[in-house]
N, C-alpha and C. Protein backbone atom coordinates (compact mmCIF):
# COMPACT_ATOMS: atom_id res chain seq x y z
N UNK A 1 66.79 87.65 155.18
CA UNK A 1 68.02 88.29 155.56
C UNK A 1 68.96 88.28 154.36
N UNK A 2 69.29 89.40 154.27
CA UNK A 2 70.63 89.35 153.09
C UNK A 2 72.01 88.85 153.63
N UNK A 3 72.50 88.02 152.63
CA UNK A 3 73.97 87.20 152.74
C UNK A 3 74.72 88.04 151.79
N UNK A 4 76.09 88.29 152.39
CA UNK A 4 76.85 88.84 151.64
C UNK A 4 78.67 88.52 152.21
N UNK A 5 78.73 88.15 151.25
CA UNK A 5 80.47 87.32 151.27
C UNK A 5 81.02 88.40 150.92
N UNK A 6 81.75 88.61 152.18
CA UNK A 6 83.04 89.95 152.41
C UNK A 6 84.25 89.71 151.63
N UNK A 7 84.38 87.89 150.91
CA UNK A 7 86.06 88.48 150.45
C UNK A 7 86.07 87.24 149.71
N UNK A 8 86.10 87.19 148.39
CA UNK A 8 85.91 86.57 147.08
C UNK A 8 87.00 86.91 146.47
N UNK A 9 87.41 85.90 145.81
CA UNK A 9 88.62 86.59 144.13
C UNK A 9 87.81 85.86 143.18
N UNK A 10 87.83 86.60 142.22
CA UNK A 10 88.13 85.92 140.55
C UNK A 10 89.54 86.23 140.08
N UNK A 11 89.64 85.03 139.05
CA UNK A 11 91.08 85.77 137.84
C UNK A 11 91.10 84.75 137.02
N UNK A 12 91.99 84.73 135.93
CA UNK A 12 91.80 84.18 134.79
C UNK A 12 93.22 84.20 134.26
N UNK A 13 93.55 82.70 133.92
CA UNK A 13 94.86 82.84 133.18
C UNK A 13 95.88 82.31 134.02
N UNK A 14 95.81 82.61 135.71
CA UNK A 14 96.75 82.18 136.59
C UNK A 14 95.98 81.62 137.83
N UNK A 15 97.34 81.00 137.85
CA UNK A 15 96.59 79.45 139.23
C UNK A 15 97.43 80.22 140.27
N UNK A 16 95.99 80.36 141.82
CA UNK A 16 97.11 80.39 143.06
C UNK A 16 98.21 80.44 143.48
N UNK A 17 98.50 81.32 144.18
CA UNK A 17 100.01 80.83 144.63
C UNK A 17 99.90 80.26 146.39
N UNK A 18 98.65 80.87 146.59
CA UNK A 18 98.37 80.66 147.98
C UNK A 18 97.09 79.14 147.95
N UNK A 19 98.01 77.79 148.65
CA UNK A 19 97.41 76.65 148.30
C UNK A 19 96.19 76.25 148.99
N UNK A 20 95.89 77.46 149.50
CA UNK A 20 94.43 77.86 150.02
C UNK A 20 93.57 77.79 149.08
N UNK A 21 93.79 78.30 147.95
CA UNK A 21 92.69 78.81 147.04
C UNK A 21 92.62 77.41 146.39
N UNK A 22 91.64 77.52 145.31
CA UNK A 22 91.06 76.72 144.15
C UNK A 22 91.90 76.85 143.67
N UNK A 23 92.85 75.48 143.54
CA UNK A 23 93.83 75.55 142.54
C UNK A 23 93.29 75.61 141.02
N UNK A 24 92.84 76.30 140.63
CA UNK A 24 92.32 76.15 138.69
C UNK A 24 92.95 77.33 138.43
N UNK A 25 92.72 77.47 136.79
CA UNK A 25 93.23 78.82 136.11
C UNK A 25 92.99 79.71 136.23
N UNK A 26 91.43 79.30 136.14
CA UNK A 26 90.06 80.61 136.18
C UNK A 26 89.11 80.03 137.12
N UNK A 27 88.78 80.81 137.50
CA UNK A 27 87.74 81.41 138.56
C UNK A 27 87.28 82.49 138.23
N UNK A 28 85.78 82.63 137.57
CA UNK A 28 85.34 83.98 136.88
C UNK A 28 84.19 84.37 137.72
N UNK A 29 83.68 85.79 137.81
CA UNK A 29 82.72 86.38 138.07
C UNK A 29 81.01 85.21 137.74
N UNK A 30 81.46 84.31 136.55
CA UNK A 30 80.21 83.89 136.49
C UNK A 30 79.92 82.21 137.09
N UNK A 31 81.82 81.83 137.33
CA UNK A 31 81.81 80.83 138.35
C UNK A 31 81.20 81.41 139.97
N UNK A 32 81.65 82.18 140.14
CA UNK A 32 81.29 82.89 141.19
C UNK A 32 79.50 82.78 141.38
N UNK A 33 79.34 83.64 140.80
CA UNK A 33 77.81 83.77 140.70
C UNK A 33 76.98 82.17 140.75
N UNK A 34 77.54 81.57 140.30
CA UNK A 34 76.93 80.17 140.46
C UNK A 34 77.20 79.38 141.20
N UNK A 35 78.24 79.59 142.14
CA UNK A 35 78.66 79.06 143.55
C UNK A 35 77.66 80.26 144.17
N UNK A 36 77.62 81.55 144.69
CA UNK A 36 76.73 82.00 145.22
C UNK A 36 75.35 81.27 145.39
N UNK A 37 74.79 81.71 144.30
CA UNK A 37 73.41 81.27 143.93
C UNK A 37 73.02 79.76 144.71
N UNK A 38 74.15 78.64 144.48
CA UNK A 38 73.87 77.40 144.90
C UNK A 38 73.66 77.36 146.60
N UNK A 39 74.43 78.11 147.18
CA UNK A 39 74.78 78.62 148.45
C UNK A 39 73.67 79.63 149.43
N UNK A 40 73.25 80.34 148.46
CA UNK A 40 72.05 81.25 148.94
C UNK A 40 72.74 82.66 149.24
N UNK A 41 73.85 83.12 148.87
CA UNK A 41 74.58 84.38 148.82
C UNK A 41 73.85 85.52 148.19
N UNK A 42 73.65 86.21 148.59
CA UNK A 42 73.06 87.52 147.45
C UNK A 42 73.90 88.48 146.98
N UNK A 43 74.74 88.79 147.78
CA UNK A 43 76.07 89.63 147.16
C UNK A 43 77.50 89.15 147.91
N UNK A 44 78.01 89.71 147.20
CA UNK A 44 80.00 89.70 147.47
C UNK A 44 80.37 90.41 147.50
N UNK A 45 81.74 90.74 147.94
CA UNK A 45 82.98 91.61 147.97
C UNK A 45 84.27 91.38 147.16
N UNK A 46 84.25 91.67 146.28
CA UNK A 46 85.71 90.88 145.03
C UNK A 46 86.73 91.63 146.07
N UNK A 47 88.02 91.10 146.33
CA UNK A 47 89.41 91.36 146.88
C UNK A 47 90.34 90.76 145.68
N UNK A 48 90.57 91.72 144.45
CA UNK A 48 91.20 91.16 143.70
C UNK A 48 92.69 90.67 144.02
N UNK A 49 93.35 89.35 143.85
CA UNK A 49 94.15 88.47 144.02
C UNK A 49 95.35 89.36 143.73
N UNK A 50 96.51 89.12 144.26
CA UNK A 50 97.98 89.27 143.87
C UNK A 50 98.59 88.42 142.76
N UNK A 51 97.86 86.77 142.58
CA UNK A 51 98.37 86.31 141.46
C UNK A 51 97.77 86.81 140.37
N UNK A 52 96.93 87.54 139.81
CA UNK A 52 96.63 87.88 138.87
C UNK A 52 96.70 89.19 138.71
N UNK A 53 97.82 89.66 137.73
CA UNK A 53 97.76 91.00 137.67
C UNK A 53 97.03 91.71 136.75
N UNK A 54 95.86 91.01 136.55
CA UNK A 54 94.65 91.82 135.86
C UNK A 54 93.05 91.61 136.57
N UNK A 55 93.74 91.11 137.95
CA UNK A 55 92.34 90.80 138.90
C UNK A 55 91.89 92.04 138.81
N UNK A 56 92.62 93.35 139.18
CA UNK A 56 91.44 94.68 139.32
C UNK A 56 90.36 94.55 138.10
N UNK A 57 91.08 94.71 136.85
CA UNK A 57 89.87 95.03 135.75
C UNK A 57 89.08 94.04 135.76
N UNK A 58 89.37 92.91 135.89
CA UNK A 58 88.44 91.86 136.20
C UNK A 58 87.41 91.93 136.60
N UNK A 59 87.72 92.26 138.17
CA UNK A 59 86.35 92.78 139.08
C UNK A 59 85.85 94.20 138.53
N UNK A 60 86.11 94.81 138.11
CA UNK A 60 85.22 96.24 137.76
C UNK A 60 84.54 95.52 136.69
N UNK A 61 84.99 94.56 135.43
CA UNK A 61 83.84 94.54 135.05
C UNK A 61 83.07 93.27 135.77
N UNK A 62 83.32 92.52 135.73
CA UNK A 62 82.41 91.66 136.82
C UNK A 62 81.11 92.53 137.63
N UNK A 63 81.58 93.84 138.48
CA UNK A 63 80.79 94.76 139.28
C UNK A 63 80.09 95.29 138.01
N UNK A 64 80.33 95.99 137.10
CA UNK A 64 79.57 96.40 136.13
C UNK A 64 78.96 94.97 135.39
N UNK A 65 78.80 94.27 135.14
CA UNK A 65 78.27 93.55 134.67
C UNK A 65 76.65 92.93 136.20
N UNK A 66 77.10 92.89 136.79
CA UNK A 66 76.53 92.04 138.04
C UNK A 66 76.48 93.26 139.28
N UNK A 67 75.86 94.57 138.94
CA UNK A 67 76.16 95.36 139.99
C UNK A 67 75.29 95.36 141.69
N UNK A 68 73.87 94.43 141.60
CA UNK A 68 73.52 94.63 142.43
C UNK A 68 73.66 92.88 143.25
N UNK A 69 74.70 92.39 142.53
CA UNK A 69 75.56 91.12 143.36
C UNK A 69 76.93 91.11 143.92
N UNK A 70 77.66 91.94 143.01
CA UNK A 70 79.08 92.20 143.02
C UNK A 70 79.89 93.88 143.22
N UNK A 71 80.09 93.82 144.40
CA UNK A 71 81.11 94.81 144.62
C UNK A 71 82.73 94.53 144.66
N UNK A 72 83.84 95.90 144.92
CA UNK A 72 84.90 95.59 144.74
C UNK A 72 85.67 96.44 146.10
N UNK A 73 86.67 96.17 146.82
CA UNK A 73 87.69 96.60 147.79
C UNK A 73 88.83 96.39 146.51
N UNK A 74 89.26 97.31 146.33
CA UNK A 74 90.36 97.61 144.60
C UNK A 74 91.73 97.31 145.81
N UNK A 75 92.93 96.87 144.70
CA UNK A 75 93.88 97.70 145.05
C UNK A 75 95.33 98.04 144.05
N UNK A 76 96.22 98.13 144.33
CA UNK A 76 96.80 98.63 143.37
C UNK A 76 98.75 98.52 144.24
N UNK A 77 99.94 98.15 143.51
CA UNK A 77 101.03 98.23 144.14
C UNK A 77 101.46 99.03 144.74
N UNK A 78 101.64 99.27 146.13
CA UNK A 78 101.53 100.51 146.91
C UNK A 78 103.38 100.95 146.74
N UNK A 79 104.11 100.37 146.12
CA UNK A 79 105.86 100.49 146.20
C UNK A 79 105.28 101.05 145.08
N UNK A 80 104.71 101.30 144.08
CA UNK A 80 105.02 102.13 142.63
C UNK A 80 104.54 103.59 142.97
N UNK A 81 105.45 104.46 142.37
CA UNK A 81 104.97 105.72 142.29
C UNK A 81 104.05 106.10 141.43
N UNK A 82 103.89 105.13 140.51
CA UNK A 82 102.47 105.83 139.93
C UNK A 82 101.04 105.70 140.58
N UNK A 83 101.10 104.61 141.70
CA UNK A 83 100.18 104.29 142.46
C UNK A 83 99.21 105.74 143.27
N UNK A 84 100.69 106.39 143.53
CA UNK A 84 100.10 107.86 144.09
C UNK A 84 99.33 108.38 143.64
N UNK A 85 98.95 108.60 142.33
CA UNK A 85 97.80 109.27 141.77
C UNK A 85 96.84 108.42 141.24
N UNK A 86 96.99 106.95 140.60
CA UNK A 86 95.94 106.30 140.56
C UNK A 86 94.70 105.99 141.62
N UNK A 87 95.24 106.15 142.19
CA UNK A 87 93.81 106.59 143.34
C UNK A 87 93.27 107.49 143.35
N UNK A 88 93.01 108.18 142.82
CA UNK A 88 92.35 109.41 142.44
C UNK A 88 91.69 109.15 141.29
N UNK A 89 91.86 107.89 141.22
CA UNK A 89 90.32 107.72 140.13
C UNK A 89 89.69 106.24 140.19
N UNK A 90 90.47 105.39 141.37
CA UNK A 90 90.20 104.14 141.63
C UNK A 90 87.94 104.41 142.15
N UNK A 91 87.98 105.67 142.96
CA UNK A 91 86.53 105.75 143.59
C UNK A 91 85.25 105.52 141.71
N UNK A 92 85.70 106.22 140.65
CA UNK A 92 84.63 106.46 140.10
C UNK A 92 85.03 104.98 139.24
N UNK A 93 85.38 103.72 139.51
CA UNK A 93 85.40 102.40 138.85
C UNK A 93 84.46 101.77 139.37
N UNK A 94 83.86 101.03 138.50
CA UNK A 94 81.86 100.21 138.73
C UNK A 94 82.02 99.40 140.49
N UNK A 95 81.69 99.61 141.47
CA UNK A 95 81.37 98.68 142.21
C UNK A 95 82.62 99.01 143.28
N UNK A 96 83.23 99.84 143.57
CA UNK A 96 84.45 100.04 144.10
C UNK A 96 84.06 100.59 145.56
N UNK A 97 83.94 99.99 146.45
CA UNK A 97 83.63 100.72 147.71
C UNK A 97 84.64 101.09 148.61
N UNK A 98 85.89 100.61 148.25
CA UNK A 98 87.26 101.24 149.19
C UNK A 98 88.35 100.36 148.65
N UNK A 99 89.85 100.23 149.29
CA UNK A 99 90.47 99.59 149.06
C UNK A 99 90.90 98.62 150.08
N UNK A 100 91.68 97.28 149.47
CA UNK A 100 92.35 96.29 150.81
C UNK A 100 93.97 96.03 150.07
N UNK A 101 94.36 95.95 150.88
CA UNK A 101 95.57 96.01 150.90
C UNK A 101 96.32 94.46 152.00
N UNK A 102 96.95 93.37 151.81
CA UNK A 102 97.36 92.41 152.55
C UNK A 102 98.32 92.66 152.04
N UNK A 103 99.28 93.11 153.45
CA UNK A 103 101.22 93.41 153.79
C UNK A 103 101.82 91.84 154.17
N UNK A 104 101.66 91.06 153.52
CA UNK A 104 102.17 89.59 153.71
C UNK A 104 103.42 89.11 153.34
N UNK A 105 103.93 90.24 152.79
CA UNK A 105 105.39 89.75 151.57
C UNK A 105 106.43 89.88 152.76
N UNK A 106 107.82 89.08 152.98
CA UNK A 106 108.88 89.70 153.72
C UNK A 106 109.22 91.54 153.25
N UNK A 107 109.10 91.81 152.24
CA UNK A 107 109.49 93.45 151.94
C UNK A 107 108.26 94.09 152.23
N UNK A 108 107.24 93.99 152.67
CA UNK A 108 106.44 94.96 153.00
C UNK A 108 106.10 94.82 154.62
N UNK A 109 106.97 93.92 155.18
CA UNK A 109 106.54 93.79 157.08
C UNK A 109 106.79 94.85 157.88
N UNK A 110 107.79 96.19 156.89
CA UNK A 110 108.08 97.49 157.74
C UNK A 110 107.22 98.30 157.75
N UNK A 111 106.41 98.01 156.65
CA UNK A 111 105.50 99.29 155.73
C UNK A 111 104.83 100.09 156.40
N UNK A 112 104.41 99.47 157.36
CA UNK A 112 103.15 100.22 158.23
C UNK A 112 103.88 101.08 159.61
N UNK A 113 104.77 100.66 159.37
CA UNK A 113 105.65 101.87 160.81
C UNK A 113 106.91 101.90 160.32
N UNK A 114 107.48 102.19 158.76
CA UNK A 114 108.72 102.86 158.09
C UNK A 114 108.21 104.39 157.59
N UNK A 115 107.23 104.19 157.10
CA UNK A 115 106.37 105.64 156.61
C UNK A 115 106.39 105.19 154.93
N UNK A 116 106.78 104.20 154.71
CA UNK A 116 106.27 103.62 153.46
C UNK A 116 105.15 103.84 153.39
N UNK A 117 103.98 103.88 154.01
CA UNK A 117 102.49 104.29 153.90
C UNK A 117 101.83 105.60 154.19
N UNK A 118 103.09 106.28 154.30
CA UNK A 118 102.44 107.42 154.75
C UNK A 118 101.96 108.74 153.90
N UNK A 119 102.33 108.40 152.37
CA UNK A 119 101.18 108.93 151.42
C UNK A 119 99.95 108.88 151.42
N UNK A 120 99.44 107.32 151.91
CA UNK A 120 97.91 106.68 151.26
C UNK A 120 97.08 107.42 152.05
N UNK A 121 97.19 107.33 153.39
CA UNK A 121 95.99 107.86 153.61
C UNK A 121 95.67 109.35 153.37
N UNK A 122 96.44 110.17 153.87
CA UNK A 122 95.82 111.67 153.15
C UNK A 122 95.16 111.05 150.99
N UNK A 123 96.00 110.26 150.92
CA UNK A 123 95.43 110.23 149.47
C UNK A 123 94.12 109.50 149.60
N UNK A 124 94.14 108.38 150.18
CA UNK A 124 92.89 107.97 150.65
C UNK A 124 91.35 108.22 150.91
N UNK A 125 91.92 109.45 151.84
CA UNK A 125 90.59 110.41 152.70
C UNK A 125 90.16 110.95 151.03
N UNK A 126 91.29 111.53 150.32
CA UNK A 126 90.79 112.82 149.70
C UNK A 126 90.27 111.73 148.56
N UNK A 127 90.44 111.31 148.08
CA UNK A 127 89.21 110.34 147.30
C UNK A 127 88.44 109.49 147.94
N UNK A 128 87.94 109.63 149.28
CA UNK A 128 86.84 109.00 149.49
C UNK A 128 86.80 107.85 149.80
N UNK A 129 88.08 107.01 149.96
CA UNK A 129 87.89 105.57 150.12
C UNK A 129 88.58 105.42 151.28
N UNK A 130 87.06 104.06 151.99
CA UNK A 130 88.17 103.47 152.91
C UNK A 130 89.11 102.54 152.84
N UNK A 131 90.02 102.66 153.66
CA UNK A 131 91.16 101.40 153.81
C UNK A 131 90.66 100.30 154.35
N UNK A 132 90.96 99.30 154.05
CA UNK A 132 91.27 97.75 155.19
C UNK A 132 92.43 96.87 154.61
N UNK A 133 93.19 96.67 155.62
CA UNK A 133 94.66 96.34 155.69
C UNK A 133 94.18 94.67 156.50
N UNK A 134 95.43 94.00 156.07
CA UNK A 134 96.15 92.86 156.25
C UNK A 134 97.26 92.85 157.23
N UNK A 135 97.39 93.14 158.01
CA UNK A 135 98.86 93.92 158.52
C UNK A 135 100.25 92.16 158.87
N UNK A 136 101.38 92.35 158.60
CA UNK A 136 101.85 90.93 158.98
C UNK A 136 101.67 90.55 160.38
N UNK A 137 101.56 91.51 161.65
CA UNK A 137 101.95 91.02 162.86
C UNK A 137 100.72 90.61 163.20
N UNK A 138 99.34 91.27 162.68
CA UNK A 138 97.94 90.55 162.46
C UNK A 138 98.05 89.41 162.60
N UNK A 139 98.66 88.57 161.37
CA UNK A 139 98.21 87.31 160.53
C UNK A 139 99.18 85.51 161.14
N UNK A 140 98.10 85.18 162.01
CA UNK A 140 99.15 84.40 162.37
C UNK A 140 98.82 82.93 161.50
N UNK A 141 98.37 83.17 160.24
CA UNK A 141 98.11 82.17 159.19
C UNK A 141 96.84 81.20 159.51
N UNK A 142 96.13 79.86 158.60
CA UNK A 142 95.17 79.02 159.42
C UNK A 142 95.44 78.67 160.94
N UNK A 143 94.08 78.78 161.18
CA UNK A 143 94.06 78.07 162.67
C UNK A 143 93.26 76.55 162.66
């Protein structure tokens, strides 16, 4: 049977902010791979982190490097306007099978019924990717 871990980070350079995680610096694609391996995992899902604002490129190359272990759910700051068109090229990056998005911040708890979101998905559909959201009223933290 194939094992495959839906929701992984790497990053490098910055420690957690969420005291959930592995508090270390780095956590790389090839730490990863060797926690897999020990585990019996055959593939992953990278959800690149909010503390690291170079988790996306991270995971693309990670996915290009490791493509038939490592995939990616991308995402990108949905308050920037340049965000609007970077998706339109997020689909052809190594290992990218859709995007995730976690609305956890106090400024983003309107997002999903202000129309703050109501670009993405027509932008969404038309490049091909699916969504999966975090939503706040979702998340009622560990249980």
């Amino acid at each position: 049977m194939l094992v495959v871990d839906a929701q992984i980070h790497i990053w490098k350079g910055h420690k957690p902010t969420n005291p959930n995680h592995r508090q270390v610096t780095d956590f790389t694609a090839e730490d990863v791979l060797k926690d897999m391996d020990a585990g019996g995992v055959d593939a992953a899902v990278i959800h690149p982190p909010g503390w690291d604002p170079n988790s996306n490129a991270l995971a693309v190359e990670a996915a290009r490097q490791h493509p038939h272990r490592l995939a990616i759910l991308g995402n990108f700051p949905l308050d920037k306007p340049e965000s609007r068109t970077a998706i339109d090229g997020m689909k052809s990056r190594p290992g990218m099978l859709g995007l995730r998005f976690a609305l956890l911040q106090p400024h983003q708890q309107t997002w999903l019924t202000d129309g703050s979101l109501d670009w993405l998905w027509p932008a969404a559909e038309r490049a091909g990717l699916p969504v999966a959201l975090l939503g706040p009223a979702l998340y009622q933290g560990p249980t």
